[in-house]
Protein backbone atom coordinates (compact mmCIF):
# COMPACT_ATOMS: atom_id res chain seq x y z
CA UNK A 1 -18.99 41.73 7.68
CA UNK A 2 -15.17 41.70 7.53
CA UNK A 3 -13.40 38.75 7.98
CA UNK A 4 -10.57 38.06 10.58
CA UNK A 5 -7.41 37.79 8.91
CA UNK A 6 -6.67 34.24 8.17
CA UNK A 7 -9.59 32.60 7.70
CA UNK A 8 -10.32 30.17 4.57
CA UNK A 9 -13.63 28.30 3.92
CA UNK A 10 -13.00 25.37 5.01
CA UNK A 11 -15.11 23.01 3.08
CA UNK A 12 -14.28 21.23 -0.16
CA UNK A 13 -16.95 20.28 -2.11
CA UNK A 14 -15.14 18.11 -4.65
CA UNK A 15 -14.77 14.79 -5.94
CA UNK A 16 -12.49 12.48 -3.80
CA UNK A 17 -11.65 15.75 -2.09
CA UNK A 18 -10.74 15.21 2.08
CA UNK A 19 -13.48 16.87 4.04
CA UNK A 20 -12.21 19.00 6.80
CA UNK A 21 -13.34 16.79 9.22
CA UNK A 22 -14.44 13.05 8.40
CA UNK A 23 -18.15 12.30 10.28
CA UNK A 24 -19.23 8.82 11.10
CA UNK A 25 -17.66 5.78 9.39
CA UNK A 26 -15.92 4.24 12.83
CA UNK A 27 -17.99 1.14 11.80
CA UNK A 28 -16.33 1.27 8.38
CA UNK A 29 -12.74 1.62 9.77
CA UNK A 30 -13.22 -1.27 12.38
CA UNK A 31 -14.32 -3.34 9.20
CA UNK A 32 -11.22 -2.65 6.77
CA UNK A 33 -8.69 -2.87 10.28
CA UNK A 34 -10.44 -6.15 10.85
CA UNK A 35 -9.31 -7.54 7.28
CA UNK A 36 -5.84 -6.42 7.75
CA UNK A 37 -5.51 -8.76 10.46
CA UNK A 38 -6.36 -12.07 8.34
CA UNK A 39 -3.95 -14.52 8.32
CA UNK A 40 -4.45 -15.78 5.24
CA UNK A 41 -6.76 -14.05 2.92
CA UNK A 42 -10.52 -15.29 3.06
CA UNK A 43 -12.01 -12.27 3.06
CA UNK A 44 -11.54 -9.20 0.36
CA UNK A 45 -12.79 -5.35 0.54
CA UNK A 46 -16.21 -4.26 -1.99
CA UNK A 47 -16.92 -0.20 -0.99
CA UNK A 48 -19.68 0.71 -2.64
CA UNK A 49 -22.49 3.57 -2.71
CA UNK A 50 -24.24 6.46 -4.39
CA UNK A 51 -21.94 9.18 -5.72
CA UNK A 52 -20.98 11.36 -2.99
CA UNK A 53 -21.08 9.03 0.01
CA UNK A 54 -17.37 9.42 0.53
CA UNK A 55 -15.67 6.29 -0.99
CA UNK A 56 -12.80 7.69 -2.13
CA UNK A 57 -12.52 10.01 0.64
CA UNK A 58 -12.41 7.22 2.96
CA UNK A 59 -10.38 4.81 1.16
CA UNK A 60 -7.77 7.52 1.27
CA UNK A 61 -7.90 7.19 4.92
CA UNK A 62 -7.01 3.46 4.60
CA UNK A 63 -4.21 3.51 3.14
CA UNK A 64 -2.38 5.02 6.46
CA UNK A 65 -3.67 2.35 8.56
CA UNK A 66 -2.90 -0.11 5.75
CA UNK A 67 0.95 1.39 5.40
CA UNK A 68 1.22 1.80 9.47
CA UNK A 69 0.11 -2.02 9.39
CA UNK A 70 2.80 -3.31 7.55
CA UNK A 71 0.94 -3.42 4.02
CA UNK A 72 2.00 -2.59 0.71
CA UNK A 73 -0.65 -0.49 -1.01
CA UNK A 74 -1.22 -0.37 -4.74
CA UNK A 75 -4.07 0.87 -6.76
CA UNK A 76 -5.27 3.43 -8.81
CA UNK A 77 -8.40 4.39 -10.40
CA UNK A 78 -10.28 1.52 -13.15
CA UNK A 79 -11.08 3.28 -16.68
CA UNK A 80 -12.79 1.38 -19.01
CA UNK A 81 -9.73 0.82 -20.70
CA UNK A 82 -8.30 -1.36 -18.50
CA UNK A 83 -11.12 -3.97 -18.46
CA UNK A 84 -11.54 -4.03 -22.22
CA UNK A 85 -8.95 -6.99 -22.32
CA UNK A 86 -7.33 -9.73 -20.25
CA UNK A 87 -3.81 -8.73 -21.24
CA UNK A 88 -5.08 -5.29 -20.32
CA UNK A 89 -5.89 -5.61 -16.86
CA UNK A 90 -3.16 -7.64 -16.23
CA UNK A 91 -0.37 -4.96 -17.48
CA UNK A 92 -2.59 -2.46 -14.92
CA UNK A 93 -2.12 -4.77 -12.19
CA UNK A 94 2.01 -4.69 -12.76
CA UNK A 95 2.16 -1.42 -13.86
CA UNK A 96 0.92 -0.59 -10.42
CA UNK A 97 2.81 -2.97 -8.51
CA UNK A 98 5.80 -2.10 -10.02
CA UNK A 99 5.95 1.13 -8.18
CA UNK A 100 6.36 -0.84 -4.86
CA UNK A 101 8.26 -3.47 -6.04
CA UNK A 102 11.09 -1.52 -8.23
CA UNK A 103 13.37 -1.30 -5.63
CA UNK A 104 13.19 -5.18 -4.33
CA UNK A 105 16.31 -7.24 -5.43
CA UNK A 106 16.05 -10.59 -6.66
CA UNK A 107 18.04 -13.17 -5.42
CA UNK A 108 20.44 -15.48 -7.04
CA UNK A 109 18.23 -18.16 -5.94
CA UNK A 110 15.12 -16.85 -6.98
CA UNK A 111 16.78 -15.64 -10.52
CA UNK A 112 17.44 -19.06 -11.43
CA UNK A 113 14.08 -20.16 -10.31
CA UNK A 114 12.87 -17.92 -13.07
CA UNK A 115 15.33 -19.38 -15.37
CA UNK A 116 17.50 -16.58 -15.18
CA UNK A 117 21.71 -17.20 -14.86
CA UNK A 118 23.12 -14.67 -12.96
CA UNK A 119 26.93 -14.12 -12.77
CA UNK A 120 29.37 -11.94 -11.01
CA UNK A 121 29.22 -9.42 -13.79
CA UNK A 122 25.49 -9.18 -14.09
CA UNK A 123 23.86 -6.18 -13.04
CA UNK A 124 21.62 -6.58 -9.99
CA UNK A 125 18.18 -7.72 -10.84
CA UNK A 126 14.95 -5.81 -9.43
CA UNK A 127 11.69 -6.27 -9.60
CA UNK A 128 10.82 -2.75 -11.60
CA UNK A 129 8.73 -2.76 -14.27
CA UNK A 130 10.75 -4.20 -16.84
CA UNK A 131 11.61 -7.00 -15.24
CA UNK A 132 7.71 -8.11 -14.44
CA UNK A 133 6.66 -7.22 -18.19
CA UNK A 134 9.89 -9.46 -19.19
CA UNK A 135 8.60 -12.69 -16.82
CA UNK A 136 4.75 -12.11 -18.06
CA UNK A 137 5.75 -12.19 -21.82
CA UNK A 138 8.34 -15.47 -20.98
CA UNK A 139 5.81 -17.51 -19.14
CA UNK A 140 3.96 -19.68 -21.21
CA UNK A 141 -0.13 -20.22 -21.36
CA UNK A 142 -2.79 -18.03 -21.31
CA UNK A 143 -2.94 -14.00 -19.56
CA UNK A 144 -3.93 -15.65 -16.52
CA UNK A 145 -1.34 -18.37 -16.05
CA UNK A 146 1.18 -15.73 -16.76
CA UNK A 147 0.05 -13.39 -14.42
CA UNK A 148 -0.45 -15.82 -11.34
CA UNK A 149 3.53 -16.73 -12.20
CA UNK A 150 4.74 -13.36 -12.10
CA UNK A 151 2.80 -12.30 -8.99
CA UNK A 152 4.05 -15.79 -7.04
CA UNK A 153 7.48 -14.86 -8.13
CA UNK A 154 7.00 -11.22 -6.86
CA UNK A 155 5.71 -12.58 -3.16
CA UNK A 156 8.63 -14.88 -3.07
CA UNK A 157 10.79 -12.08 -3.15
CA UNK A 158 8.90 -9.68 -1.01
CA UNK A 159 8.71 -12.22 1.89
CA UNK A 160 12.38 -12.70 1.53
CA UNK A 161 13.32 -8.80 1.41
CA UNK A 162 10.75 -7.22 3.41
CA UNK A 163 8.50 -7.34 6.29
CA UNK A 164 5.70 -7.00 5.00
CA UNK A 165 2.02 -8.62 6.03
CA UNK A 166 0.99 -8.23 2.44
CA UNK A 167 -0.21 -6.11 -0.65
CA UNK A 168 -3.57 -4.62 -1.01
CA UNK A 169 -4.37 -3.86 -4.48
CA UNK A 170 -7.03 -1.15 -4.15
CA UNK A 171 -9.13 0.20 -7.40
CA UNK A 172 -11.57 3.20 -7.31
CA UNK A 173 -14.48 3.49 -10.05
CA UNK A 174 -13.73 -0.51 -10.29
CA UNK A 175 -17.77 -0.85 -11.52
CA UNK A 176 -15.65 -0.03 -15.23
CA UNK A 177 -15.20 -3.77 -14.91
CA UNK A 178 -16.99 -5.62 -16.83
CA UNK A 179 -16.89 -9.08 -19.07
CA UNK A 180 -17.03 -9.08 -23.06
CA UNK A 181 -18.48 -12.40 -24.30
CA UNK A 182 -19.13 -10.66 -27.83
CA UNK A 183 -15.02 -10.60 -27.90
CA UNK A 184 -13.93 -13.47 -26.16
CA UNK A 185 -12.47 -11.10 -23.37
CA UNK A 186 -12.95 -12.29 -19.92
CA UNK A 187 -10.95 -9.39 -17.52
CA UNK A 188 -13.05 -9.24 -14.23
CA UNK A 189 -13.23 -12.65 -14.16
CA UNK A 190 -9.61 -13.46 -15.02
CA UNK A 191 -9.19 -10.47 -11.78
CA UNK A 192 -11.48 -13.20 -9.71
CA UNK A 193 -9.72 -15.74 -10.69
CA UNK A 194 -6.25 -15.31 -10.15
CA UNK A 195 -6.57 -13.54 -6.46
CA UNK A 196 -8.40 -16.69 -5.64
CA UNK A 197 -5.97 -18.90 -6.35
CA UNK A 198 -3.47 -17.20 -4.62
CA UNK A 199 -5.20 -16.59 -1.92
CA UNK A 200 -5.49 -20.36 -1.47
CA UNK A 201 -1.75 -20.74 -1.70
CA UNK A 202 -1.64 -18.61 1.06
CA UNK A 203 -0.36 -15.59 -1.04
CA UNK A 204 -1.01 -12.40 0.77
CA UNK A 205 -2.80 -10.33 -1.64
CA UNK A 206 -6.17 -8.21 -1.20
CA UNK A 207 -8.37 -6.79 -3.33
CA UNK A 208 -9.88 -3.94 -2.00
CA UNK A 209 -12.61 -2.47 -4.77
CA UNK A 210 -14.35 0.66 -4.53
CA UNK A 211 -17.31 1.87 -7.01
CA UNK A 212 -21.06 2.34 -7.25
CA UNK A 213 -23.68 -0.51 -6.32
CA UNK A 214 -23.55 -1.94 -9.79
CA UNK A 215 -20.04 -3.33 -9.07
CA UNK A 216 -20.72 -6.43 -6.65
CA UNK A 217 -23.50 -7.47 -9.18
CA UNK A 218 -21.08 -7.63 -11.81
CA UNK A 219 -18.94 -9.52 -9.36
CA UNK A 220 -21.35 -12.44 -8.75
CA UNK A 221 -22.42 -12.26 -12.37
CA UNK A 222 -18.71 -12.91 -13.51
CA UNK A 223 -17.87 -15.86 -10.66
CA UNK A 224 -20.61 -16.89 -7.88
CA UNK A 225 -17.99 -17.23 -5.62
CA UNK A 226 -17.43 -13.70 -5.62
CA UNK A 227 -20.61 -14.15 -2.83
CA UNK A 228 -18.34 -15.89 -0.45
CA UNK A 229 -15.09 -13.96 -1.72
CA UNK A 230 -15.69 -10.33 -0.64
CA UNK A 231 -17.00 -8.65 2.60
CA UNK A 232 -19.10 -5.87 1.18
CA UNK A 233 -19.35 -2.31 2.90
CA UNK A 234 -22.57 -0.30 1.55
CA UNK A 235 -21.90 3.50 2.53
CA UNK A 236 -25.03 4.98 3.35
CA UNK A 237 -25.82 9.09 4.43
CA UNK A 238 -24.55 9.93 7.34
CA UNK A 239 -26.85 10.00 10.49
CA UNK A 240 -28.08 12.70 11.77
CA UNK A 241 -25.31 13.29 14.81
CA UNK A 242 -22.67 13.09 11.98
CA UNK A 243 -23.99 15.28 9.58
CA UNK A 244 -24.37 17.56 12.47
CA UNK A 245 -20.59 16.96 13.55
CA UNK A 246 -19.72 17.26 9.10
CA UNK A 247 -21.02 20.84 9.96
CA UNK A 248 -19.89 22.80 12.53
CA UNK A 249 -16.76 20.60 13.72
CA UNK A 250 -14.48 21.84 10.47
CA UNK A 251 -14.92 25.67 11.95
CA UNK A 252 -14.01 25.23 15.77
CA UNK A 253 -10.45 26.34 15.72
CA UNK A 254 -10.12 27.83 12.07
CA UNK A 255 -10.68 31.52 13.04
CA UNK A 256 -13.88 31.85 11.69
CA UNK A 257 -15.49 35.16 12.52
CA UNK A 258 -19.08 33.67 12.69
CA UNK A 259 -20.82 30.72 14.14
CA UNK A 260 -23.79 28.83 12.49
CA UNK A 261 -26.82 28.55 14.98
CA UNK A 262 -28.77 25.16 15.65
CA UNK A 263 -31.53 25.73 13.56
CA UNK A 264 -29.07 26.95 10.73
CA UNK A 265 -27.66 23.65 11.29
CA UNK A 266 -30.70 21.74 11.04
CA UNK A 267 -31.62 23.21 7.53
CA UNK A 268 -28.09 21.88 6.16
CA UNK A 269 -29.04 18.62 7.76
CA UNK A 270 -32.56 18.80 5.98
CA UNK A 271 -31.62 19.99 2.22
CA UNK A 272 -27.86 17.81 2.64
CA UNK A 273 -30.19 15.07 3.41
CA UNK A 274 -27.05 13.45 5.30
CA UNK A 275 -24.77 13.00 1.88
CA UNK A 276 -21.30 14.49 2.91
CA UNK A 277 -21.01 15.76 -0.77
CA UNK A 278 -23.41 18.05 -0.16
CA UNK A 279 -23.21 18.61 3.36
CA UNK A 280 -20.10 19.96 1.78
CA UNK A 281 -21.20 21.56 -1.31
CA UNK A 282 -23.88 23.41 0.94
CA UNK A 283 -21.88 24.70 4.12
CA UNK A 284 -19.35 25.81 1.54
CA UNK A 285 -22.23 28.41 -0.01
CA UNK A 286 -23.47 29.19 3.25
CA UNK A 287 -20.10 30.43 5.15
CA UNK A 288 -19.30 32.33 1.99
CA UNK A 289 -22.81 34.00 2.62
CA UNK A 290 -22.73 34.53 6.12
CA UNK A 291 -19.20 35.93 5.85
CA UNK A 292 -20.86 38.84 3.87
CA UNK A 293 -23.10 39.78 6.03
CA UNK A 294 -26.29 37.23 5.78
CA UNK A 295 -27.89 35.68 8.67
CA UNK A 296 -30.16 32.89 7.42
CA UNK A 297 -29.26 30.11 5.23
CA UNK A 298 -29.92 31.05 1.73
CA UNK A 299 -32.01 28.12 0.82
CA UNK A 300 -33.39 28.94 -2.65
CA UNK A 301 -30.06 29.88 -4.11
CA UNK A 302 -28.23 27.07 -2.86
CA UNK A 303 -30.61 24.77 -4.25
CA UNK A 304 -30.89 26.46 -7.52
CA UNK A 305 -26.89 26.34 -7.35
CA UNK A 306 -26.50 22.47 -6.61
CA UNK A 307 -29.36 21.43 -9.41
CA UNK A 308 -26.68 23.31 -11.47
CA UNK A 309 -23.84 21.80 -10.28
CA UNK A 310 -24.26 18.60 -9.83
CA UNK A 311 -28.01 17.11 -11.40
CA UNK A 312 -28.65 19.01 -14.66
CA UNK A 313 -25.56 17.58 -16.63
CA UNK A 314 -27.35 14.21 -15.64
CA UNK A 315 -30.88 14.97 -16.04
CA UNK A 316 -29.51 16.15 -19.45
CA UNK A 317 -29.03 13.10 -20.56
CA UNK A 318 -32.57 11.48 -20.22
CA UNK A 319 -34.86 11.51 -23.44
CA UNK A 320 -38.63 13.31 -22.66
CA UNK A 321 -40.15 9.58 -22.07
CA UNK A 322 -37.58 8.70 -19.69
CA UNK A 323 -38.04 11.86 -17.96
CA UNK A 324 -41.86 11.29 -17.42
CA UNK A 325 -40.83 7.65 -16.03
CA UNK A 326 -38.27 8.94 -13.79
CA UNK A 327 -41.23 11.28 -12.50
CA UNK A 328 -43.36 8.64 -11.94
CA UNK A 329 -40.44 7.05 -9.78
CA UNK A 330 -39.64 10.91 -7.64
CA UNK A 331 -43.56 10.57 -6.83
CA UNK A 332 -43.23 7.32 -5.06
CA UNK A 333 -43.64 7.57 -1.18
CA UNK A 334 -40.29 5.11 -1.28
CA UNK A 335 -38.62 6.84 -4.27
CA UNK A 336 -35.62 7.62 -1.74
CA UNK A 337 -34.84 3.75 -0.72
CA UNK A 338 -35.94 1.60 -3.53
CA UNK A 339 -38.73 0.76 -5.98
CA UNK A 340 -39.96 -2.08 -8.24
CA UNK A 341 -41.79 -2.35 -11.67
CA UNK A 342 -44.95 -3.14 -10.28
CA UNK A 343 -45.28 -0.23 -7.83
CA UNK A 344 -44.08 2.52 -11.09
CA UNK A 345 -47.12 0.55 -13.07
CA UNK A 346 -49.39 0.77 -10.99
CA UNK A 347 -48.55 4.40 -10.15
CA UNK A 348 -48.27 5.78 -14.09
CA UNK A 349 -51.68 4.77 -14.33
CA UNK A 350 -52.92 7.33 -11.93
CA UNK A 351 -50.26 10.06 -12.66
CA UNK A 352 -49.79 9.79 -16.86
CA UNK A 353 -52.22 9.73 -19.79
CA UNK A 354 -49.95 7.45 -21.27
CA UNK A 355 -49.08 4.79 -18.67
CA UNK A 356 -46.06 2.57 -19.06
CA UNK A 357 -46.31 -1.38 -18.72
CA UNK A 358 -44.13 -3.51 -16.92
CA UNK A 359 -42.15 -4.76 -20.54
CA UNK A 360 -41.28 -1.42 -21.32
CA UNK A 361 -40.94 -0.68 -17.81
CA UNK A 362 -37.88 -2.77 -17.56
CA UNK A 363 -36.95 -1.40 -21.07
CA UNK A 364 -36.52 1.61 -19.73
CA UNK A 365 -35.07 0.78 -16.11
CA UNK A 366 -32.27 -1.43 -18.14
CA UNK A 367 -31.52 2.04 -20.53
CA UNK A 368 -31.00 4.25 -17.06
CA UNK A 369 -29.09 2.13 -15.51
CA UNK A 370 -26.36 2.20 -18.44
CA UNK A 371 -26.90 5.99 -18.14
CA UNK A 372 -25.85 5.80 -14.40
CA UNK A 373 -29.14 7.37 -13.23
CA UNK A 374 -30.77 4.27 -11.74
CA UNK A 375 -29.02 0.52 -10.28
CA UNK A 376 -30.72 -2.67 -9.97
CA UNK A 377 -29.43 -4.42 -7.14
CA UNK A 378 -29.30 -8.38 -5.93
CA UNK A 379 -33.10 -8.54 -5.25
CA UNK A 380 -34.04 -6.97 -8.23
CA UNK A 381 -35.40 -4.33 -6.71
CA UNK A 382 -34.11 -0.23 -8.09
CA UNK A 383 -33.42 2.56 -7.00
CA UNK A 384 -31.74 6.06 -7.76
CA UNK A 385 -27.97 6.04 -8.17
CA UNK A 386 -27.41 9.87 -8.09
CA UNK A 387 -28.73 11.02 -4.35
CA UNK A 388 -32.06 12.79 -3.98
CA UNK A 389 -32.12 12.93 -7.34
CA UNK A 390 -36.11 12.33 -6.88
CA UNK A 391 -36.04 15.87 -4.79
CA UNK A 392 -34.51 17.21 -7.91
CA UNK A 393 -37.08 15.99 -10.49
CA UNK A 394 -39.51 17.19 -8.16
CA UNK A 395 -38.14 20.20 -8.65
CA UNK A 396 -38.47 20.34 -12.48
CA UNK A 397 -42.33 19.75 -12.32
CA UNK A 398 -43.06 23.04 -9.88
């Protein structure tokens, strides 16, 4: 079938890439526009969910209504880097606020404040990055101490200079943060910490914290009051009406030479099982198909395509044993939602030759979760972290 001149596949099946046309998440949206609106700071942003839910897709479409609502917006993505020390995840924090605040000028006022003496002859102070790395290393006590300074000392001067409401420090892949007790290194807590305190003083700053449903966990874990500190957003697959919408809304205008019929659309729905990742990944395959000529959704070598793609690398990683556990688990009539010890114990017994107990059950379960292909969350229940991933070991055992 030719194609009308023009056209381009629409759909973008990458990581953090913006989806033709954003489905569902209204909810979401309310949520964040709510926070924006806080007078003083008692609430803070957790996004969380599987891979391929869409967090970074729709944090990217905060940051307009952040920016539109008078909010400074900061951020970047959290390696592991950055949370291997206190001093570390401090310099990320100015490093990134430096690129909004380069351009603010300090007062005279405010320079002495800081125990600088500025005269007619000296060269305008600004709040780039030099200047906050210079007022970190001068204030005494520990990373923490220093950093609450410099940040006051930055809000003073924002309030004077600007309009601003306040500055949301957002972080992607933010479950890299993590504690080291073995080396005296204490970064998501110092993170807690410090926001808190200003946030008492009345110090417009928000954390907003994006990453997979290990981070809030590690939250709590580091300070209880993280419990009381963030309003948490779980992203689940979209409903059926979205996914439907993720589908067939991105062609209506784009000169497409063909249309995708309902039951075509259906399918998507059914193998996509609602994740927009692969609502993407899949409509991507089949307009390229239909475009040359096929009429039915090629099921088989989509599926063989995405196990490619996006589960082997993963699946690659699990030793034979955990393979057969993670089997056990894909059998489960709840394998999609979550899961406990006792239900895959009870279950190996009928399925394996060599059962697992519940000790090296949660052996196991503790080794997969470090691998990123299972979570534990609050109740200490489990369940997948990498979507229909039990579909996919399926799969291997046909």
């Amino acid at each position: 079938m030719m194609t009308e001149i023009g056209f381009r596949n629409p759909f973008r099946p990458g990581a953090g890439h913006q989806p033709p046309y954003l489905a569902g998440r209204q909810q979401e949206t309310r949520e964040f526009q709510r926070l924006l609106k806080q007078d003083v700071i008692l609430e803070n942003l957790v996004l969380t969910g599987l891979r391929g839910v869409g967090k970074t897709v729709l944090v990217d479409t905060f940051k307009p209504l952040a920016l539109a609502d008078s909010w400074s917006w900061v951020g970047t993505d959290l390696s592991e880097s950055s949370s291997l020390s206190e001093e570390r995840i401090a310099i990320r924090l100015l490093t990134d606020l430096s690129v909004a605040t380069s351009s603010i000028k300090v007062g005279e006022e405010i320079q002495r404040g800081i125990g600088f003496n500025p005269t007619s002859e000296t060269t305008e102070l600004t709040l780039n990055y030099a200047t906050l790395m210079s007022l970190f290393a001068e204030t005494p006590g520990l990373v923490a101490d220093k950093l609450k300074h410099v940040l006051e000392i930055v809000w003073v001067a924002m309030e004077k200079e600007t309009r601003l409401n306040g500055v949301i420090f957002a972080y992607d892949e933010a479950q890299n943060l993590s504690d080291h007790a073995d080396s005296n290194e204490f970064p998501t807590s110092l993170l807690l910490d410090v926001f808190q305190s200003l946030q008492k003083k009345g110090i417009p700053f928000m954390l907003l914290l994006v990453g997979l449903p290990t981070l809030f966990p590690k939250l709590v874990e580091a300070r209880t009051f993280a419990e009381r500190m963030f309003r948490v957003l779980f992203l689940d697959r979209l409903r059926d009406e979205d996914s439907r919408a993720a589908i067939t809304r991105p062609i209506e205008g784009a000169n497409c030479p063909v249309r995708i019929n309902n039951d075509s659309v259906s399918r998507i729905v059914g193998i996509s099982g609602g994740y927009p990742y692969f609502i993407q990944f899949i409509c991507r395959e089949v307009y390229d198909s239909f475009l040359v000529g096929n009429t039915s959704v090629p099921v088989e070598e989509i599926t063989r395509k995405l196990d490619s793609d996006f589960f082997a690398g993963r699946w690659a990683k699990a030793t034979d044993r955990q393979r057969e556990l993670l089997g056990v688990i894909a059998h489960l009539q709840n394998s999609d939602e979550e899961f406990s010890v006792q239900e895959i114990v009870a279950l190996s017994k009928k399925l394996l030759e060599k059962p697992f107990g519940p000790s090296h059950t949660n052996q196991m379960l503790v080794t997969l979760t470090n691998n990123g292909l299972v979570f534990k969350n609050r109740h200490g229940r489990y369940a997948f972290a990498v979507p229909l991933l039990g579909r996919f070991i399926l799969r291997q055992s046909t």
